[in-house]
N, C-alpha and C. Protein backbone atom coordinates (compact mmCIF):
# COMPACT_ATOMS: atom_id res chain seq x y z
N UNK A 1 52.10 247.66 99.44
CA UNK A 1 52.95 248.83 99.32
C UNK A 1 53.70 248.79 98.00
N UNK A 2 52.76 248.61 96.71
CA UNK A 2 53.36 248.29 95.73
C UNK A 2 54.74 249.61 95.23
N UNK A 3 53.89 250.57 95.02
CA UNK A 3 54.58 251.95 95.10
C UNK A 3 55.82 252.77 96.14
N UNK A 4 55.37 252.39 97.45
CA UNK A 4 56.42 252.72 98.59
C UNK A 4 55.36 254.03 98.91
N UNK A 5 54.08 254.05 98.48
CA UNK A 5 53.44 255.60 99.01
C UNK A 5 53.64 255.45 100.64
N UNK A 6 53.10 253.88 100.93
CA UNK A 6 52.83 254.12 102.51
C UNK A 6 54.30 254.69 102.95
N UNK A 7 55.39 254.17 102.50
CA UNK A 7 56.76 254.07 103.23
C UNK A 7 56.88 255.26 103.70
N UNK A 8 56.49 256.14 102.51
CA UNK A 8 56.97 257.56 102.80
C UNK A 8 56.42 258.61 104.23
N UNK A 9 55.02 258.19 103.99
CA UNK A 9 53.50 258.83 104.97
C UNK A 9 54.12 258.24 106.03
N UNK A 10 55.35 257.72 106.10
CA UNK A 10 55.28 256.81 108.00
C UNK A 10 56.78 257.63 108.13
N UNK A 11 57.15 258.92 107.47
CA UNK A 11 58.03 259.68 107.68
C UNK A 11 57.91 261.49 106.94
N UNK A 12 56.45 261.57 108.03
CA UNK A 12 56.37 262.75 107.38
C UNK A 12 57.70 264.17 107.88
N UNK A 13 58.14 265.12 106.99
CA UNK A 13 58.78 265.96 106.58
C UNK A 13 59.95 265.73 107.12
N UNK A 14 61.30 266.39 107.21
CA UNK A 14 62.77 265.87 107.12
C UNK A 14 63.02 265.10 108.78
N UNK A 15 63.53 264.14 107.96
CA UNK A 15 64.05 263.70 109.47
C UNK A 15 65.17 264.44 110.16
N UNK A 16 65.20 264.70 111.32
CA UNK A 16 66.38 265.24 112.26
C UNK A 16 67.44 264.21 112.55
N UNK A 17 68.40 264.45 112.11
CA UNK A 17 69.45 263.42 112.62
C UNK A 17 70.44 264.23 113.70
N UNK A 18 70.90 263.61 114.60
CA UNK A 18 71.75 264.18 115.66
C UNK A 18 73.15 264.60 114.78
N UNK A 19 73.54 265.75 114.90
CA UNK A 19 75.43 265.65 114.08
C UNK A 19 75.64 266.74 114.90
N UNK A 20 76.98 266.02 115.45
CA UNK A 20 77.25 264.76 115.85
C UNK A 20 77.11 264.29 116.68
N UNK A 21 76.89 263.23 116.55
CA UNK A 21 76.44 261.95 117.02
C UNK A 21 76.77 260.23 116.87
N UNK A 22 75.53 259.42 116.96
CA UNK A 22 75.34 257.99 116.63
C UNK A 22 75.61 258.38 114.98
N UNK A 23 76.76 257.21 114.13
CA UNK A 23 76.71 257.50 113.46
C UNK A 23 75.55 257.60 112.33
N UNK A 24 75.53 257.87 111.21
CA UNK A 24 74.00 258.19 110.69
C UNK A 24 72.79 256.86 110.30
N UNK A 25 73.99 256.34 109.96
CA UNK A 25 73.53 254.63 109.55
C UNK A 25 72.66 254.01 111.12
N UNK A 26 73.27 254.11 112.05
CA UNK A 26 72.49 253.75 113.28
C UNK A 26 71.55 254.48 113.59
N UNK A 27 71.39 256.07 113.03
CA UNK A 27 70.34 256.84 113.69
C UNK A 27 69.00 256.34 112.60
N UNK A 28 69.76 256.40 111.43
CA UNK A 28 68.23 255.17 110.54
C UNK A 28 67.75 254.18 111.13
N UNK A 29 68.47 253.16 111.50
CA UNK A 29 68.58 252.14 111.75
C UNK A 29 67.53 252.01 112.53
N UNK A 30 67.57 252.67 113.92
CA UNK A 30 66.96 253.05 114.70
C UNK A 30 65.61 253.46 114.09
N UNK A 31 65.24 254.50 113.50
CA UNK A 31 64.43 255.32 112.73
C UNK A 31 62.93 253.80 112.06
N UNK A 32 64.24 253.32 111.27
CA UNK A 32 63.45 252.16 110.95
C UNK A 32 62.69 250.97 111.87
N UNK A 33 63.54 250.77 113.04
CA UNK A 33 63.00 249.56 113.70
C UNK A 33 61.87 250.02 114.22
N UNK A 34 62.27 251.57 115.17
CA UNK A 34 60.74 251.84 115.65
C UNK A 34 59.33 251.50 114.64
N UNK A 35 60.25 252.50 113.36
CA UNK A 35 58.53 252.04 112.93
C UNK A 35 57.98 250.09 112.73
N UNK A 36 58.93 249.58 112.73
CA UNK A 36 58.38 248.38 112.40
C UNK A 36 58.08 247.93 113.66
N UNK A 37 58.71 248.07 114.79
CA UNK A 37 57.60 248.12 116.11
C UNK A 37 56.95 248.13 116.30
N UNK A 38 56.71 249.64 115.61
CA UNK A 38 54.99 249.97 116.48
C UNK A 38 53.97 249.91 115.20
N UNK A 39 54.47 248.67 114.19
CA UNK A 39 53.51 248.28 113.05
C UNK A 39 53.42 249.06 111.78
N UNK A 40 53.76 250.57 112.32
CA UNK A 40 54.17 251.14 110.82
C UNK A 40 54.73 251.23 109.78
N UNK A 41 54.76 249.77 109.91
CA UNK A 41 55.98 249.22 108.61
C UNK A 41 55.47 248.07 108.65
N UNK A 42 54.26 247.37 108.62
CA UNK A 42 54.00 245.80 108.66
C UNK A 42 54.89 245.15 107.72
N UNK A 43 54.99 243.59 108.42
CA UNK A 43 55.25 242.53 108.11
C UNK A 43 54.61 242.30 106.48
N UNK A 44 55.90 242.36 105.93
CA UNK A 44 55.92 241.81 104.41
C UNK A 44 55.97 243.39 103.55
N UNK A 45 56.20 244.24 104.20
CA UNK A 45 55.85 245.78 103.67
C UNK A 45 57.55 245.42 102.53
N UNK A 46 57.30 246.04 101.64
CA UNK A 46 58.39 246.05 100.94
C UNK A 46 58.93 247.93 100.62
N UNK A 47 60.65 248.09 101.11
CA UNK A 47 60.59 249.02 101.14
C UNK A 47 61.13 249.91 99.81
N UNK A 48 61.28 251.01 100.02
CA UNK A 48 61.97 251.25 98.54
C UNK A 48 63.02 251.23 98.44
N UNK A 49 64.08 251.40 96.93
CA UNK A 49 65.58 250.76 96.60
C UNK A 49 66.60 252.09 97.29
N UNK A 50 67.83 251.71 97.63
CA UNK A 50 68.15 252.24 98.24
C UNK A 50 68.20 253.47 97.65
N UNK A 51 68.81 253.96 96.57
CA UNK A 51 69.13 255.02 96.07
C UNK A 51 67.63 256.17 95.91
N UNK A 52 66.70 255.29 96.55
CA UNK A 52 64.88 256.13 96.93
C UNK A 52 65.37 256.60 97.91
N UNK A 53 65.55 255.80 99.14
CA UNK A 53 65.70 256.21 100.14
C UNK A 53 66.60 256.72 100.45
N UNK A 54 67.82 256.87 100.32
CA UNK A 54 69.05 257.65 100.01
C UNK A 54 68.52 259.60 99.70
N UNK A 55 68.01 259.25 98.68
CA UNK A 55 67.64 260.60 98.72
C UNK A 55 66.55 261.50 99.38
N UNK A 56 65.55 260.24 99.93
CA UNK A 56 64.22 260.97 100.81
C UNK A 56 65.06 261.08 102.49
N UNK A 57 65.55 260.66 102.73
CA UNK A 57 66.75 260.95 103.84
C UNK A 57 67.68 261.62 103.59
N UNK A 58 67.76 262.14 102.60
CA UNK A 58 68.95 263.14 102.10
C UNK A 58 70.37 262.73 103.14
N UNK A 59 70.85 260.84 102.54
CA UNK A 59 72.16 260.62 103.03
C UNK A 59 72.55 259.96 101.95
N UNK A 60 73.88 259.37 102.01
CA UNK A 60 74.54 258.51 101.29
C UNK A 60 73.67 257.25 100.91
N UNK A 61 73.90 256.47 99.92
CA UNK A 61 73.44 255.35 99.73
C UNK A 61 74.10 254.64 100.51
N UNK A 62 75.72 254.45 100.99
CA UNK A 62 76.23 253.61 102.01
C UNK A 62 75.52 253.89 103.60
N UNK A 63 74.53 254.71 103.81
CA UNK A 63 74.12 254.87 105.07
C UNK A 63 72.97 254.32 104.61
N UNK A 64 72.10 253.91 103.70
CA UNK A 64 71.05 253.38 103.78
C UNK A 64 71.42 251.67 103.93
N UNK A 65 72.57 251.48 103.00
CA UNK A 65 72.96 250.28 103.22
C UNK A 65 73.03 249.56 104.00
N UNK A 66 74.04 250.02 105.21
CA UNK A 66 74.43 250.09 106.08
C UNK A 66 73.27 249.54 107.30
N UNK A 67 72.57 250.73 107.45
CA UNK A 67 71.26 250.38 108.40
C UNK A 67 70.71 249.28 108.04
N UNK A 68 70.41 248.69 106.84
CA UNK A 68 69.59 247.84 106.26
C UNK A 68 70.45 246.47 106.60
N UNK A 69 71.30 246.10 106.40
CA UNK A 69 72.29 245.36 106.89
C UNK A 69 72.43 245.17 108.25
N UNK A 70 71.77 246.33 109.38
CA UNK A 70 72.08 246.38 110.46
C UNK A 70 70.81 245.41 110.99
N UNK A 71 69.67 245.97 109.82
CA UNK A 71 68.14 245.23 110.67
C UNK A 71 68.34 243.81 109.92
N UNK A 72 68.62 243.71 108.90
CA UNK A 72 68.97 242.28 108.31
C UNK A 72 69.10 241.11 109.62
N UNK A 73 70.57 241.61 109.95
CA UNK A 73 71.36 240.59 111.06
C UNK A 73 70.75 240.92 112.34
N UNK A 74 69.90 242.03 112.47
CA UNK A 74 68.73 242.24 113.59
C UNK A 74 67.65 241.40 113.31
N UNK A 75 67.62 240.74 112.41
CA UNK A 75 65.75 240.16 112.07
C UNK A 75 64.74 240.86 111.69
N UNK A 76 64.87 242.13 111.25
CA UNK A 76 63.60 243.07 111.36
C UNK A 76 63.46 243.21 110.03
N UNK A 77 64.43 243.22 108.99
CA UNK A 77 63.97 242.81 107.47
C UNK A 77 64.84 241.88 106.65
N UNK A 78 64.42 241.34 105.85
CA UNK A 78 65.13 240.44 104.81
C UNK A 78 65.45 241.24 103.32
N UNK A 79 66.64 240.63 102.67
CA UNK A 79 67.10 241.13 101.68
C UNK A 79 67.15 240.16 100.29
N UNK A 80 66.75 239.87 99.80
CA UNK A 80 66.90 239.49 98.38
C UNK A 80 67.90 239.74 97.42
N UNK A 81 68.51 239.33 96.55
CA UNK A 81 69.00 239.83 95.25
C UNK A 81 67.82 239.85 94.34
N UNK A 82 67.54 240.90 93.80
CA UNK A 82 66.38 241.12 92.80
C UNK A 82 64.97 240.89 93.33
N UNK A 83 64.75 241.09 94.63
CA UNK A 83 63.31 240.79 95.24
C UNK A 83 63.07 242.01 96.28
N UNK A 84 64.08 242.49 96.88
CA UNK A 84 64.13 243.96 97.34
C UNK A 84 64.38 243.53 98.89
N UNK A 85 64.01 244.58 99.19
CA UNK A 85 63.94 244.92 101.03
C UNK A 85 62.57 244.72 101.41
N UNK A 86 62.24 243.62 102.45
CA UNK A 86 61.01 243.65 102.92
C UNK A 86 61.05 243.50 104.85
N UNK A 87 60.24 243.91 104.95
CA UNK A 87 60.51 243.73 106.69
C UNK A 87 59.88 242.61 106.78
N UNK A 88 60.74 241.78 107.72
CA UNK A 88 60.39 240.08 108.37
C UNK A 88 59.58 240.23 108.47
N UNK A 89 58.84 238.85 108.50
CA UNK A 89 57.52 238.07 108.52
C UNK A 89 57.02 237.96 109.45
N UNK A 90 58.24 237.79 110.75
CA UNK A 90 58.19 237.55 112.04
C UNK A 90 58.78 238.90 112.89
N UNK A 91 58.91 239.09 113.54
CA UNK A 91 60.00 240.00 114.59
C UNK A 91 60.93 239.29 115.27
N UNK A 92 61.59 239.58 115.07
CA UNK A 92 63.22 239.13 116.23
C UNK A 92 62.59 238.79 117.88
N UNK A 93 62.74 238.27 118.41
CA UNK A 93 62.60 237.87 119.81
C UNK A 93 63.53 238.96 120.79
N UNK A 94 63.22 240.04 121.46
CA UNK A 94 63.42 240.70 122.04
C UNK A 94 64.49 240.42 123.21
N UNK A 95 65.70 240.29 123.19
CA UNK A 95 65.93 240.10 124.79
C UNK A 95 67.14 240.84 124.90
N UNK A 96 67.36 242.33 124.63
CA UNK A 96 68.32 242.54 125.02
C UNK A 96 67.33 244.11 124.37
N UNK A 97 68.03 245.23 124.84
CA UNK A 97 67.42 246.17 124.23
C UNK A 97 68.75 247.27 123.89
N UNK A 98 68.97 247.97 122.55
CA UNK A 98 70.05 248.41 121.88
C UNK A 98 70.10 249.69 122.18
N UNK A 99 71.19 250.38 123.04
CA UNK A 99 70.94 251.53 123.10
C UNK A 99 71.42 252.39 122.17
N UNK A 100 71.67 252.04 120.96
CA UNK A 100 71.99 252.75 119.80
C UNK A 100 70.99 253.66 119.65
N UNK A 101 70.75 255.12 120.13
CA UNK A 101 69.60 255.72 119.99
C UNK A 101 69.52 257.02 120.20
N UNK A 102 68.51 257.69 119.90
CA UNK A 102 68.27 259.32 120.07
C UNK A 102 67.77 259.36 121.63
N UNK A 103 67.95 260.44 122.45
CA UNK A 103 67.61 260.85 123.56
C UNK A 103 65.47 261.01 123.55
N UNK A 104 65.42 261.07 122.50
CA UNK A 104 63.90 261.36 122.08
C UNK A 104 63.42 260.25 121.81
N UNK A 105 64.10 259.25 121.15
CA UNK A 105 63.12 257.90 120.54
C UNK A 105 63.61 256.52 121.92
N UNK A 106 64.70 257.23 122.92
CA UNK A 106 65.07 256.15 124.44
C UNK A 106 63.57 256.94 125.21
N UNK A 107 63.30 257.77 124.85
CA UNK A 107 62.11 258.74 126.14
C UNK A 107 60.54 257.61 125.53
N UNK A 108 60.54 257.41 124.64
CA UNK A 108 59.29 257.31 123.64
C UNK A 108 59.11 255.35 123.51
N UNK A 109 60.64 255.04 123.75
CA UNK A 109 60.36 253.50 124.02
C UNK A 109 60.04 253.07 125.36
N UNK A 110 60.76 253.55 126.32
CA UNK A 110 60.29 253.84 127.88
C UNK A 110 59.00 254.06 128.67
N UNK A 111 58.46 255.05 127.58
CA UNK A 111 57.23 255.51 128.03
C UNK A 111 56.29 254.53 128.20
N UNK A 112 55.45 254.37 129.43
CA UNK A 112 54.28 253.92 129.93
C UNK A 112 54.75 252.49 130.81
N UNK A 113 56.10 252.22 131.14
CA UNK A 113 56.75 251.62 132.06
C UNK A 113 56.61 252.01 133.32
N UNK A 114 56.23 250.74 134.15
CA UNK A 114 55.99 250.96 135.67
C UNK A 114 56.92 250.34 136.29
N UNK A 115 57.14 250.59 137.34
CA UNK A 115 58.28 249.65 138.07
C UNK A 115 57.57 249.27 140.03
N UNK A 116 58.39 248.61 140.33
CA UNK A 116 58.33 247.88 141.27
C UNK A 116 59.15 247.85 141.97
N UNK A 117 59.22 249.00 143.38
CA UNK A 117 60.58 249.24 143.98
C UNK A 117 60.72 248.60 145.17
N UNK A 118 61.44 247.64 145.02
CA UNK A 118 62.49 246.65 145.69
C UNK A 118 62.62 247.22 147.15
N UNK A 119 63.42 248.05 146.94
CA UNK A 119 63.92 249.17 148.30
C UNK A 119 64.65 250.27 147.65
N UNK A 120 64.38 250.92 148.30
CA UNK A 120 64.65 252.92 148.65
C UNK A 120 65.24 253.18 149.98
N UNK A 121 66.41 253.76 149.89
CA UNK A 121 66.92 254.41 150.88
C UNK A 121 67.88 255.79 150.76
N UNK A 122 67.97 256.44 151.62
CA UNK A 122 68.90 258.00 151.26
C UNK A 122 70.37 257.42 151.53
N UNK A 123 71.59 257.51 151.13
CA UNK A 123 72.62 257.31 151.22
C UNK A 123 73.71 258.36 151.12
N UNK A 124 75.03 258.28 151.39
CA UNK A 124 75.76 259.65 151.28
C UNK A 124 77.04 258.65 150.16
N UNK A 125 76.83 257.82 149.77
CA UNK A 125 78.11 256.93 149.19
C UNK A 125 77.18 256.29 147.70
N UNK A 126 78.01 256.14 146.61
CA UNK A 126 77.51 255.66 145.34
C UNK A 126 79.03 255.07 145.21
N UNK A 127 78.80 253.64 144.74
CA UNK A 127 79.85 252.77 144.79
C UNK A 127 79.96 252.76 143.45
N UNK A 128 79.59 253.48 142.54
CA UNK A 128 79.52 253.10 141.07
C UNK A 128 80.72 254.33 140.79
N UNK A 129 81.08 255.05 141.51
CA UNK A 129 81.63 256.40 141.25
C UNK A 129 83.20 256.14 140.87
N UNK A 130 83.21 255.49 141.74
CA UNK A 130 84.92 255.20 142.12
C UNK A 130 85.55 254.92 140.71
N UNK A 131 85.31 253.80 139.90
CA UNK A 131 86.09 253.93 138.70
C UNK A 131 86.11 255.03 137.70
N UNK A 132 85.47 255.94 137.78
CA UNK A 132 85.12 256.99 136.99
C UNK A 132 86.20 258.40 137.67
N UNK A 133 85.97 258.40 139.03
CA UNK A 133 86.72 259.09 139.68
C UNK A 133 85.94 260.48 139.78
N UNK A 134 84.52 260.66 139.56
CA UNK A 134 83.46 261.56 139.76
C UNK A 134 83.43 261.93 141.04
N UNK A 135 83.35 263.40 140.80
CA UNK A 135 82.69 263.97 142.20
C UNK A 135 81.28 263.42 143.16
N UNK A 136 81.07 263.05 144.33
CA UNK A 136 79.82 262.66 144.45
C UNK A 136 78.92 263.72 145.09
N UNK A 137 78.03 263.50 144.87
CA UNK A 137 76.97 264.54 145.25
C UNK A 137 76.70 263.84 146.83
N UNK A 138 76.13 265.71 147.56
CA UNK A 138 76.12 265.44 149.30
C UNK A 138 75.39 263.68 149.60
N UNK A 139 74.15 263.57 148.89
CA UNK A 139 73.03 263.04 149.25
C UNK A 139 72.39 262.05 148.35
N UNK A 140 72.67 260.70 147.71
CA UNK A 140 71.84 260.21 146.78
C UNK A 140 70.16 259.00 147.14
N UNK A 141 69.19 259.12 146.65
CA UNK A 141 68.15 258.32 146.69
C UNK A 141 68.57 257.04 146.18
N UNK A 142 68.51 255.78 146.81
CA UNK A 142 69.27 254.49 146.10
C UNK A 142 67.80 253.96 146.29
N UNK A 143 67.74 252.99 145.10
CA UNK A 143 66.20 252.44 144.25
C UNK A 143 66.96 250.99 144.18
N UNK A 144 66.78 250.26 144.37
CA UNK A 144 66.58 248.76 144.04
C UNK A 144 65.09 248.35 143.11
N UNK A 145 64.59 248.48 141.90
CA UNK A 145 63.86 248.20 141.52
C UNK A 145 63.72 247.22 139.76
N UNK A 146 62.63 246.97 139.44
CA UNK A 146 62.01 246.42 138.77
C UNK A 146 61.13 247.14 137.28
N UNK A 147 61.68 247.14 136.15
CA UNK A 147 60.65 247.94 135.31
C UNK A 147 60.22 246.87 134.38
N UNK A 148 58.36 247.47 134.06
CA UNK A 148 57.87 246.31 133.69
C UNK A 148 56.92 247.74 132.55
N UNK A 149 56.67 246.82 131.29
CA UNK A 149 56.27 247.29 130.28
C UNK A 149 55.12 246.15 129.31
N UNK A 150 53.92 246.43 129.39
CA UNK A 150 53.41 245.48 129.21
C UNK A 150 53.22 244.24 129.94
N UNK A 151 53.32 244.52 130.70
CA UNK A 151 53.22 243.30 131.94
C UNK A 151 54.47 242.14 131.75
N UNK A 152 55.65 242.85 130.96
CA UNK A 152 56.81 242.14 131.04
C UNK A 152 57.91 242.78 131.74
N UNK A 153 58.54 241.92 132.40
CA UNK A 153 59.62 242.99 133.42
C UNK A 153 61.10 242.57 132.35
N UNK A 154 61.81 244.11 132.25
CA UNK A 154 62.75 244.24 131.28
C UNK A 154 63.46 244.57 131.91
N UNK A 155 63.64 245.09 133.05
CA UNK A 155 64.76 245.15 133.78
C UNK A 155 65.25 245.52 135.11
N UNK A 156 66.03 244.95 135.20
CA UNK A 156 66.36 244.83 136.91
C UNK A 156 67.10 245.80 137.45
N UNK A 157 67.31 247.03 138.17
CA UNK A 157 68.03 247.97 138.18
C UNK A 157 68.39 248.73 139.45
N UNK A 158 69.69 248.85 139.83
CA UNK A 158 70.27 249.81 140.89
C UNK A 158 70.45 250.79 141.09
N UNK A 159 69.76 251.87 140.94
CA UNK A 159 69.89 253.03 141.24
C UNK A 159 69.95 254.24 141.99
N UNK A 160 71.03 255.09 141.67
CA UNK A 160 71.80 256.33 142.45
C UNK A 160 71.40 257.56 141.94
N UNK A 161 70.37 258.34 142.68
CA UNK A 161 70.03 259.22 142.10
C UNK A 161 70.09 260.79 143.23
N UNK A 162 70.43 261.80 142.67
CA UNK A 162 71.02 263.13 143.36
C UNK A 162 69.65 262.90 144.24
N UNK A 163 69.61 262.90 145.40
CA UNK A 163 68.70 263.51 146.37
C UNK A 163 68.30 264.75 145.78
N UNK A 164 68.38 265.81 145.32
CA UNK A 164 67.68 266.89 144.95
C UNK A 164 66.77 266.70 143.88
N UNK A 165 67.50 265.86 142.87
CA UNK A 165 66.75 265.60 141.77
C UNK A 165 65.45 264.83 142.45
N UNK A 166 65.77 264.11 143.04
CA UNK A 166 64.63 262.98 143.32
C UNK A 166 64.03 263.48 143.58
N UNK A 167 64.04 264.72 144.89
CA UNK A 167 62.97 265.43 145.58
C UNK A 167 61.85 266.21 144.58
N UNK A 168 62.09 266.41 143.75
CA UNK A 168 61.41 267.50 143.13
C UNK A 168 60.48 266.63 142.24
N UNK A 169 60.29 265.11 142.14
CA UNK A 169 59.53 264.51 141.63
C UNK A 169 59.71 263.14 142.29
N UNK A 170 59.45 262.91 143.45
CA UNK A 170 59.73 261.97 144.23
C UNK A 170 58.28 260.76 143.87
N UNK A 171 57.43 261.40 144.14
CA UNK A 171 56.29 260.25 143.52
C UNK A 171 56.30 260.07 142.10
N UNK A 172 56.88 260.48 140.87
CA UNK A 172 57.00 259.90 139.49
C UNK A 172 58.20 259.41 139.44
N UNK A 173 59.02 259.76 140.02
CA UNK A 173 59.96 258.90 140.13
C UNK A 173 60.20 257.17 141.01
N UNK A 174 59.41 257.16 142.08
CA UNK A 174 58.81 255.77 142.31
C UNK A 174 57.96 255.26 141.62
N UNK A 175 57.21 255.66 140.57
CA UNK A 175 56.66 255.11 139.78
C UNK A 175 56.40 254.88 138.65
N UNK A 176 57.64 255.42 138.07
CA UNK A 176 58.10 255.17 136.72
C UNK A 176 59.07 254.82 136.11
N UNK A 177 59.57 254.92 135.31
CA UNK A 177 61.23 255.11 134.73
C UNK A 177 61.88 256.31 134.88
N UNK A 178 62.98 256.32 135.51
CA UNK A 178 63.33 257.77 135.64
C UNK A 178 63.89 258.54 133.85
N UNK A 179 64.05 258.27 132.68
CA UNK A 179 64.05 258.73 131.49
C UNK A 179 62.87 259.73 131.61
N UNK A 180 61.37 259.05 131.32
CA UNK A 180 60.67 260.42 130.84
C UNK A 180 60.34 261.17 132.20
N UNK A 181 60.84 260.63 133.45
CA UNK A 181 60.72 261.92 134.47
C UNK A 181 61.66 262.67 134.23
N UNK A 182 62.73 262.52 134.01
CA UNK A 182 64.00 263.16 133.87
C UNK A 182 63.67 264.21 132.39
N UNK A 183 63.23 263.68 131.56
CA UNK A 183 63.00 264.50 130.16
C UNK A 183 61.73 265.53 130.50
């Protein structure tokens, strides 16, 4: 990627940023890791200087900074004085997952997650309510389950969900993540 041609082709036409929102530096941030995720940014890719990218994102140079600093102390790229920005060699070891994120790129990491439900039952009480001081709905579906992605299970989860909602997609909702049923 002597040039940065690829960098660019792995962000075709303006990016959408939420405003307001996550601030902008995190919505890059974000922007960036996916692609180095899902390889569109390989290992050793070197990216361009900030004041490139500054302007092909049409933000501040302190928001390119910023993000870059964010994946730094994330593991996802290394920084040099006079050698540039390159994305790690390795990837960070996964064990926590950041919800610093767009409603569109939480639907798109989710996707193709199965789960494994524990137990299901209809309930009229959600114990999660009380500190919030929320109205509760007549009727909720409670999920005790398991979501697994790649044949790795990421998370363990209790869930309270409106009986109405549930009804209207009751089999994708036992068998998925409720995000892209919900989206």
């Amino acid at each position: 990627m002597g040039d940065n041609t690829d960098f660019y082709l792995n962000f075709p036409g303006p990016v959408q940023f939420i405003r307001p929102g996550q601030p902008l530096y995190i919505q890059l941030a974000d922007i960036f890791r996916q692609q180095i995720e899902l390889g569109k940014l390989p290992a050793g890719a070197r990216l361009p200087n900030l004041l490139q990218m500054a302007a092909h994102f049409d933000v501040a140079r302190v928001t390119v900074r910023q993000a870059v600093q964010m994946l730094v102390a994330e593991g996802y790229l290394t920084s040099r004085q006079g050698r540039g920005v390159h994305v790690a060699s390795s990837l960070p070891r996964k064990i926590f997952q950041s919800m610093h994120t767009s409603w569109q790129n939480l639907v798109k990491r989710i996707e193709g997650a199965s789960v494994e439900l524990l137990e299901a039952y209809d309930t009229t009480s959600c114990p999660l309510l009380a500190p919030w001081q929320l109205e509760p709905v007549p009727v909720y579906r409670y999920m005790r389950r398991v979501h697994i992605k790649d044949n790795i299970r990421f998370a363990y989860i209790d869930l309270y969900l409106d009986k109405d909602i549930f009804d209207r997609a009751p089999d994708r909702f036992n068998a998925t993540t409720v995000i892209p049923v919900m989206d």
